[in-house]
Protein backbone atom coordinates (compact mmCIF):
# COMPACT_ATOMS: atom_id res chain seq x y z
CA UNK A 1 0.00 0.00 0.00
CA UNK A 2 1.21 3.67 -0.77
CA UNK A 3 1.97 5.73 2.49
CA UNK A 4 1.39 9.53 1.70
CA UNK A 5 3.03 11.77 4.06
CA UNK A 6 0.74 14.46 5.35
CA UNK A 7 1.90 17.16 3.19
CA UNK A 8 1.28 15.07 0.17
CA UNK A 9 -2.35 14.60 1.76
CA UNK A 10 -2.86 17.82 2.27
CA UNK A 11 -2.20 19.03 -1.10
CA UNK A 12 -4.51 16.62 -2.75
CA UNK A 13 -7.46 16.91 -0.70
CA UNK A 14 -6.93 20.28 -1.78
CA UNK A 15 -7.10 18.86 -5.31
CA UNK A 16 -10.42 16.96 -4.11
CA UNK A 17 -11.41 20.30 -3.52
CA UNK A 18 -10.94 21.82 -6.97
CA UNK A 19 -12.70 19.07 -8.47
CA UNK A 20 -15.46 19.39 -6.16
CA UNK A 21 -15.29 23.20 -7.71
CA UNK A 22 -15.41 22.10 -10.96
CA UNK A 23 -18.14 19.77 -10.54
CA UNK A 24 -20.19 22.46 -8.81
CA UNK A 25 -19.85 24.28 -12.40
CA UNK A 26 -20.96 21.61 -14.34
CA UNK A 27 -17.84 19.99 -15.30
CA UNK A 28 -16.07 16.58 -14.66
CA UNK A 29 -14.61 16.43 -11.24
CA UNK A 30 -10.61 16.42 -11.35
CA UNK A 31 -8.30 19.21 -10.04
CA UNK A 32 -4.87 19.24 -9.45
CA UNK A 33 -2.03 21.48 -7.49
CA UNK A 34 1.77 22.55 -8.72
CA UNK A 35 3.85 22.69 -6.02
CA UNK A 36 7.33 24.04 -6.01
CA UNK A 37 10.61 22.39 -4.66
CA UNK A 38 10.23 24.82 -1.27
CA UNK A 39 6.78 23.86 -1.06
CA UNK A 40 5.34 26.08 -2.05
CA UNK A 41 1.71 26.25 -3.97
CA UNK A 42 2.57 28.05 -7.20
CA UNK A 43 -0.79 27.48 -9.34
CA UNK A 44 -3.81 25.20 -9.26
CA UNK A 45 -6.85 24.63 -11.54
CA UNK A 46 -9.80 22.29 -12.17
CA UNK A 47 -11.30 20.87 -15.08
CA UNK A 48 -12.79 22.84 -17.51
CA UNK A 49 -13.88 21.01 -20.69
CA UNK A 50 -17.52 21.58 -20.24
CA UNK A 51 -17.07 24.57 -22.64
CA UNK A 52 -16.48 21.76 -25.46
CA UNK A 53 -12.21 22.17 -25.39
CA UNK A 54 -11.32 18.67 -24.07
CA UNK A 55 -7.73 19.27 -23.85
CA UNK A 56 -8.86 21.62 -20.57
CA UNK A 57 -7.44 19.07 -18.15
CA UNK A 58 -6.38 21.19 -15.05
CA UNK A 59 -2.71 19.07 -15.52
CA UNK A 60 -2.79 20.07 -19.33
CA UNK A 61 -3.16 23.66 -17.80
CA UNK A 62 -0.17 23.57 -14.79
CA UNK A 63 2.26 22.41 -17.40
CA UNK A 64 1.56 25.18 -19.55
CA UNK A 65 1.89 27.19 -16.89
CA UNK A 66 4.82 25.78 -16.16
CA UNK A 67 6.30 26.34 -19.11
CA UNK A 68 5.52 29.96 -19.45
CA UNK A 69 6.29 30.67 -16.02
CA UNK A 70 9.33 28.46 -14.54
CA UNK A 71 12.60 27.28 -15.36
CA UNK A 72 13.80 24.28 -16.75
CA UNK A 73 15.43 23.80 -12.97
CA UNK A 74 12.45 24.55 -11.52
CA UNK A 75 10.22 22.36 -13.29
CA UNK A 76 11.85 19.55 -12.74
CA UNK A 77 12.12 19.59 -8.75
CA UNK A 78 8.25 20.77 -9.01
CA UNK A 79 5.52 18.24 -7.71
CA UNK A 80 1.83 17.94 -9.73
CA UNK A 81 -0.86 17.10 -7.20
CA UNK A 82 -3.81 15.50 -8.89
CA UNK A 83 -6.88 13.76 -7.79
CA UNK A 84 -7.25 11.34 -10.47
CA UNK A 85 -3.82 9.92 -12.56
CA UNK A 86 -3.00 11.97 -15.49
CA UNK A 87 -4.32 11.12 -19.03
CA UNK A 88 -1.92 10.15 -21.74
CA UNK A 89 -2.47 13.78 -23.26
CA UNK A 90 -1.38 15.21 -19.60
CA UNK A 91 1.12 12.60 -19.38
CA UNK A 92 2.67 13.48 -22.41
CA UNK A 93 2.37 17.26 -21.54
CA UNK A 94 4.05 17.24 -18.24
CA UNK A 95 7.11 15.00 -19.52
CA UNK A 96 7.71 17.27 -22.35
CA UNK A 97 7.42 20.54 -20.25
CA UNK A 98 10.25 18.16 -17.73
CA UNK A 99 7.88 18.82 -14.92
CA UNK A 100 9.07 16.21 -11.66
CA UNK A 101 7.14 14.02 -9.77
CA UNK A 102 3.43 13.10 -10.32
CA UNK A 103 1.53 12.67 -7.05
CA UNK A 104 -2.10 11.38 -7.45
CA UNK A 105 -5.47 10.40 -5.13
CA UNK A 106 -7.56 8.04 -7.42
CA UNK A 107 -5.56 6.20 -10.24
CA UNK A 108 -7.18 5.65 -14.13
CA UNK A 109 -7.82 1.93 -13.21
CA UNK A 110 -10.22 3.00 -10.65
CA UNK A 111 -12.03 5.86 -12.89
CA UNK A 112 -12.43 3.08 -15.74
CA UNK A 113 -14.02 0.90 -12.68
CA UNK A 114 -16.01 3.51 -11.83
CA UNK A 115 -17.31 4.18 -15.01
CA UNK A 116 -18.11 0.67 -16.00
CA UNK A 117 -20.19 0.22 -12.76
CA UNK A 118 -22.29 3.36 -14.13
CA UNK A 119 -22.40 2.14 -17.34
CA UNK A 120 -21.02 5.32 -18.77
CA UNK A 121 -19.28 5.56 -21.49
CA UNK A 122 -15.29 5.59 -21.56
CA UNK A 123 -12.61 7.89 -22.51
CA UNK A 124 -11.88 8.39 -26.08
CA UNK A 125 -8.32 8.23 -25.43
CA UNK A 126 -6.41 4.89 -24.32
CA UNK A 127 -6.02 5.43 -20.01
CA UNK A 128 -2.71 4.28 -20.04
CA UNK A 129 -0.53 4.66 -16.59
CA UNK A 130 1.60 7.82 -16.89
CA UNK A 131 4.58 5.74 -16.79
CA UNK A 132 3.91 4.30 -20.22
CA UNK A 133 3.69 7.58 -21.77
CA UNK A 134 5.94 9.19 -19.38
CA UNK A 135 8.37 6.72 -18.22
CA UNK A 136 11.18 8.76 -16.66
CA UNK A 137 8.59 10.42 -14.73
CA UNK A 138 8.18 9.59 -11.18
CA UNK A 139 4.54 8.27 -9.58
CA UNK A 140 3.43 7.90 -6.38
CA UNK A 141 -0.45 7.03 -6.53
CA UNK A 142 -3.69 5.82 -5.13
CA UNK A 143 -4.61 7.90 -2.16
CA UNK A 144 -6.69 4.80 -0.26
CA UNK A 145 -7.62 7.66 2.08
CA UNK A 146 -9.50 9.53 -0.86
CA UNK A 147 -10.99 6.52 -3.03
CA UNK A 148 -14.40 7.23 -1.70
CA UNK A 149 -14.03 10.70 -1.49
CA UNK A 150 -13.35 10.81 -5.03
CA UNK A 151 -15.77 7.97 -6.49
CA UNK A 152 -18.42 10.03 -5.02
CA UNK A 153 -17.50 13.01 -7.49
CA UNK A 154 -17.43 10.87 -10.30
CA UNK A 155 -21.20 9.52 -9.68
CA UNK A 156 -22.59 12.59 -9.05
CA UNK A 157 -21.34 13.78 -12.30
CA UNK A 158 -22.21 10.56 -14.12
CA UNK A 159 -25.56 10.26 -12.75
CA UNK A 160 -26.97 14.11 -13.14
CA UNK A 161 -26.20 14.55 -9.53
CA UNK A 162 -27.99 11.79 -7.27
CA UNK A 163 -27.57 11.91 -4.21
CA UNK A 164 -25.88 8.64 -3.21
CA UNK A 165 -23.28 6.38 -4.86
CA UNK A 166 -24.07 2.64 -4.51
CA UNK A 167 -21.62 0.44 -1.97
């Protein structure tokens, strides 16, 4: 089993937190943190593809603003906090942007799971680990402590908002 620290724990409930945001505004439920090698929270977002732009993944976004905003040094001592595991599209982004360490809550094995219980239909895109698309990037992921937490999100989204996932 993974052992998160609690800094790590803090920083992704606060991604819980931005998805939770998102999902308030109509959109799927992931949100994720940059943190710098001081600790320090440097920029955070949530999903935002209900506007019809999938590529709006809030990890998509960091490591653009990353890239704009950091230095090659910087980058790669940085830490993304995410609630679920990155997509290959935000896999791909953060290795070429040579952000550091990926540290998630709910993995894309779970999510898939999650979705098949719903019956809702799948990504479009492949959910490959980030390690297959990213594989000199380093992982640390699922949060047990946020599984539920997380799932919860996903149903409400996935079933117009009722009020209780089943066990």
């Amino acid at each position: 089993m993974t052992m998160f620290d609690d800094v790590e724990l803090q920083h992704l409930r606060r991604c819980v937190e931005l998805a939770a945001e998102a999902l308030a505004k109509g959109d799927e439920p992931f949100g994720s943190v940059l943190v710098g090698a001081d600790g320090t929270v440097l920029a955070e977002d949530h999903n935002r593809v209900a506007g019809g732009d999938q590529t709006r993944h809030p990890e998509f976004e960091l490591a653009r603003w990353a890239a704009t905003n950091m230095t090659p040094e910087d980058r790669a001592k940085a830490t993304v906090f995410t609630s679920g595991e990155h997509c290959p599209m935000c896999s791909a982004a953060h290795g070429w942007v040579g952000l550091g360490r990926i540290v998630y809550a709910a993995s894309s094995a779970q999510l898939v799971d999650w979705l098949a219980e719903l019956g809702a239909s799948g990504s479009p895109v492949a959910p490959l680990p980030i390690q297959q698309v990213a594989p000199n990037v380093a992982v640390k992921g699922p949060a047990p402590e946020l599984a539920e937490e997380i799932r919860a999100l996903h149903y409400r989204f996935h079933t117009k908002r009722k009020p209780t996932p089943p066990a």
